[in-house]
C-alpha atoms as a PDB file:
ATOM      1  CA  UNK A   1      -2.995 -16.654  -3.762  1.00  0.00           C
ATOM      2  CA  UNK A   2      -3.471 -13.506  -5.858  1.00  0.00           C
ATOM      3  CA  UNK A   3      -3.401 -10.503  -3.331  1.00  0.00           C
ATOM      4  CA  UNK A   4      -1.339  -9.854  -0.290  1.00  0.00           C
ATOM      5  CA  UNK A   5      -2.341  -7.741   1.990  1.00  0.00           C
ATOM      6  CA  UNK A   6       0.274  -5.778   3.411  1.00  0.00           C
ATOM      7  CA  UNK A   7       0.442  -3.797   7.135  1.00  0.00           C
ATOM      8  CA  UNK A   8       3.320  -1.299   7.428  1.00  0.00           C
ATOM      9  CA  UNK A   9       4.087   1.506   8.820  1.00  0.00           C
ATOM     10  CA  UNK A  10       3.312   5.382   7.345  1.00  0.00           C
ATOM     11  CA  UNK A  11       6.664   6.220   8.269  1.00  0.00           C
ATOM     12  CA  UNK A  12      10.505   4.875   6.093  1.00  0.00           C
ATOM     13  CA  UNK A  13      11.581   4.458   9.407  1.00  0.00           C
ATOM     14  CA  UNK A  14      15.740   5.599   9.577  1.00  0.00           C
ATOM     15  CA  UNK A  15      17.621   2.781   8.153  1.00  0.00           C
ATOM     16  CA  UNK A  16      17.569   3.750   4.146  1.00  0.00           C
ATOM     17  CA  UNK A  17      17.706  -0.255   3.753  1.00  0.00           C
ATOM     18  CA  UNK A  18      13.872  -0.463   5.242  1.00  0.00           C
ATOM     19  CA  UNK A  19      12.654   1.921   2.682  1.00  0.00           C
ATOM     20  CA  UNK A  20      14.868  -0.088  -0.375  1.00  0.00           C
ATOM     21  CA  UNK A  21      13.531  -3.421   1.157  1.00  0.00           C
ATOM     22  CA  UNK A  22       9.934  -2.640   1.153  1.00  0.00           C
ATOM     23  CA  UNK A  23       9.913  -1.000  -2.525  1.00  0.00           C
ATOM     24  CA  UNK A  24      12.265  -4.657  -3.482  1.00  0.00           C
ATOM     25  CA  UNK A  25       9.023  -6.349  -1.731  1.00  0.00           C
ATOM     26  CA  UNK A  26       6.362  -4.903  -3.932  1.00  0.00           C
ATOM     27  CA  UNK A  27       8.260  -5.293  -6.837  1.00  0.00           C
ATOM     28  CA  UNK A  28       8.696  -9.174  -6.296  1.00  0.00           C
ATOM     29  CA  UNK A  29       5.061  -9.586  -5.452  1.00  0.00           C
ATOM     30  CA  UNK A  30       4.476  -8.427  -8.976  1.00  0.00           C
ATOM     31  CA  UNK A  31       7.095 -10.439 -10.370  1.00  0.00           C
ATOM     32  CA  UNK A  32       5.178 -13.794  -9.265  1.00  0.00           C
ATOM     33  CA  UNK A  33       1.943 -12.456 -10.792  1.00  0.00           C
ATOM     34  CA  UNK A  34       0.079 -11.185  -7.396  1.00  0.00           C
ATOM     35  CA  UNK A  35      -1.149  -7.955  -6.574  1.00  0.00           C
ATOM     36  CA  UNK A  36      -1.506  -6.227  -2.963  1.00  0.00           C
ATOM     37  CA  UNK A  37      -3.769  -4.403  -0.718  1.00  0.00           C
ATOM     38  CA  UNK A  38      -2.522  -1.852   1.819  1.00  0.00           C
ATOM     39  CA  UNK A  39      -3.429   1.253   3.242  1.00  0.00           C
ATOM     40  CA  UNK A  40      -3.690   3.201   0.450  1.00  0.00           C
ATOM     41  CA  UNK A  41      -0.876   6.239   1.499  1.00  0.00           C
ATOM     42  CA  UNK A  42       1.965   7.257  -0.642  1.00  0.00           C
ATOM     43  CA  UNK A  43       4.391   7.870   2.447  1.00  0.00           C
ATOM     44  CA  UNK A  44       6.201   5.703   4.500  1.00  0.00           C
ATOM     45  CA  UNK A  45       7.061   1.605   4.159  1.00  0.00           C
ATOM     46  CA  UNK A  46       3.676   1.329   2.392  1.00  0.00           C
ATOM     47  CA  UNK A  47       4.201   3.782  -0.323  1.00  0.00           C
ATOM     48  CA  UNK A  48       7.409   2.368  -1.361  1.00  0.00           C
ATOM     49  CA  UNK A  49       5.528  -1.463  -1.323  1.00  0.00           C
ATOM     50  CA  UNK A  50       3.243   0.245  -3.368  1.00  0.00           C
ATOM     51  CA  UNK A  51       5.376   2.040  -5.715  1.00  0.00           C
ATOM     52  CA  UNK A  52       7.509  -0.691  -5.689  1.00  0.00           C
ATOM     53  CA  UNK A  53       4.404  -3.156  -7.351  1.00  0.00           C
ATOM     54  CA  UNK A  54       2.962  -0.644  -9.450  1.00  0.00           C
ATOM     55  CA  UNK A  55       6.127   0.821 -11.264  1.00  0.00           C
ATOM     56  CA  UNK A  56       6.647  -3.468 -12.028  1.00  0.00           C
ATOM     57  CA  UNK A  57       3.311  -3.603 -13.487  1.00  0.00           C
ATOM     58  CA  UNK A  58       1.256  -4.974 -10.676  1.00  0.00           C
ATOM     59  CA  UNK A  59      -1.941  -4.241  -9.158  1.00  0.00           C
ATOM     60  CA  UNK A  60      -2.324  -2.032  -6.163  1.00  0.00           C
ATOM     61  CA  UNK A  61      -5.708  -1.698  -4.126  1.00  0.00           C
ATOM     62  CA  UNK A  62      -5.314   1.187  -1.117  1.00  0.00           C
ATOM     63  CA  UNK A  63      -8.007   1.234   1.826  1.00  0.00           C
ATOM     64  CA  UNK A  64      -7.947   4.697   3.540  1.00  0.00           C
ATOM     65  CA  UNK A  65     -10.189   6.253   5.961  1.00  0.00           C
ATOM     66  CA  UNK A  66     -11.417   9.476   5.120  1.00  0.00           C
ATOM     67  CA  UNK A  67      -9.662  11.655   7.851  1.00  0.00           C
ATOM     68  CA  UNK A  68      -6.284  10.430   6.515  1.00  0.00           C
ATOM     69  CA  UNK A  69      -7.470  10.877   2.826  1.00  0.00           C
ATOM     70  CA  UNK A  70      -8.141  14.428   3.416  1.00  0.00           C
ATOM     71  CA  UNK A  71      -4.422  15.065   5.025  1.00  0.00           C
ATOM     72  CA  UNK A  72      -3.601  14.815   1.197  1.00  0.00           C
ATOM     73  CA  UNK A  73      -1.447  11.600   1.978  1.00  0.00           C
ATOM     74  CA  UNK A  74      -3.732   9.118  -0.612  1.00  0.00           C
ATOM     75  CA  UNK A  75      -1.971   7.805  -3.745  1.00  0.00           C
ATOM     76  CA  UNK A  76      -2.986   9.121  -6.616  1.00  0.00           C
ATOM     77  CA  UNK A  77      -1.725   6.063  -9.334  1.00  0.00           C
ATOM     78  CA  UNK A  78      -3.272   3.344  -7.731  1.00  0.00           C
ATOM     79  CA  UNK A  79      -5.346   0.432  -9.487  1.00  0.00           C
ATOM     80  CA  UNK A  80      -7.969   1.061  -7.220  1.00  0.00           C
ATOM     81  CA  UNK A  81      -8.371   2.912  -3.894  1.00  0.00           C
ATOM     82  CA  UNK A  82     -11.327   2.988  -1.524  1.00  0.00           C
ATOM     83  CA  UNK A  83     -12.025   5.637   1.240  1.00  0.00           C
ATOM     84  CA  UNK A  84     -14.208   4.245   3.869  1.00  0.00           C
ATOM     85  CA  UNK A  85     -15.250   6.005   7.246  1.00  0.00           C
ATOM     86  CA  UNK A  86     -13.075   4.446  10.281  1.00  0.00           C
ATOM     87  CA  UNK A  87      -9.834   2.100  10.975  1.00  0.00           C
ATOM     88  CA  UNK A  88     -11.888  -0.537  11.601  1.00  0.00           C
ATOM     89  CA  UNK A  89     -13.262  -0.322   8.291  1.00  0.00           C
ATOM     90  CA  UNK A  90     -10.177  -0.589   6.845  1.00  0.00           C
ATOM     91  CA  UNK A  91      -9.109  -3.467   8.257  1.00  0.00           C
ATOM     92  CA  UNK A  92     -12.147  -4.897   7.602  1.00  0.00           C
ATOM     93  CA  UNK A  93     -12.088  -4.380   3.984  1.00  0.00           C
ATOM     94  CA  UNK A  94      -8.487  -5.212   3.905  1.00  0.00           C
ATOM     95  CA  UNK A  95      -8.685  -8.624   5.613  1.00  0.00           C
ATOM     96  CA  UNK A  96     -12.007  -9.506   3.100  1.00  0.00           C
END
């Protein structure tokens, strides 16, 4: 396995621990060589994942629909980051 793709939520939730746990998750993922794919935002559980791989030196590949891109919420230091047109797009590119 090379990429995992990762679901989480937009939000850090209100334990602190969540927040240090996810960014500890990314960072391990890029410890063992793999990169992810998640949904492309810089907030929330999936922006600390995110930062979490990239600031270890992995690779991180953000799907976003549009809408949400335009809300400003898109991560700007990712490997790669697509913007496609609907959810179900996204999870559609995601899961391929």
């Amino acid at each position: 396995m090379k990429t995992i793709c990762i679901f989480t939520g937009s939000s850090p939730g209100h334990n602190p621990q969540h927040e240090a746990t996810a960014r500890s998750l990314g960072s391990s993922i890029a410890a063992r060589g793999m990169g992810i794919v998640y949904g492309g935002a810089t907030i929330g559980l999936m922006g600390a994942v995110a930062d979490g791989c990239l600031d270890a030196g992995g690779r991180v590949v953000g799907v976003m629909p549009k809408a949400l891109a335009d809300l400003e919420i898109a991560h700007k230091a990712l490997s790669e980051q697509h913007i496609v047109s609907s959810m179900h797009e996204r999870k559609a590119l995601m899961a391929d």
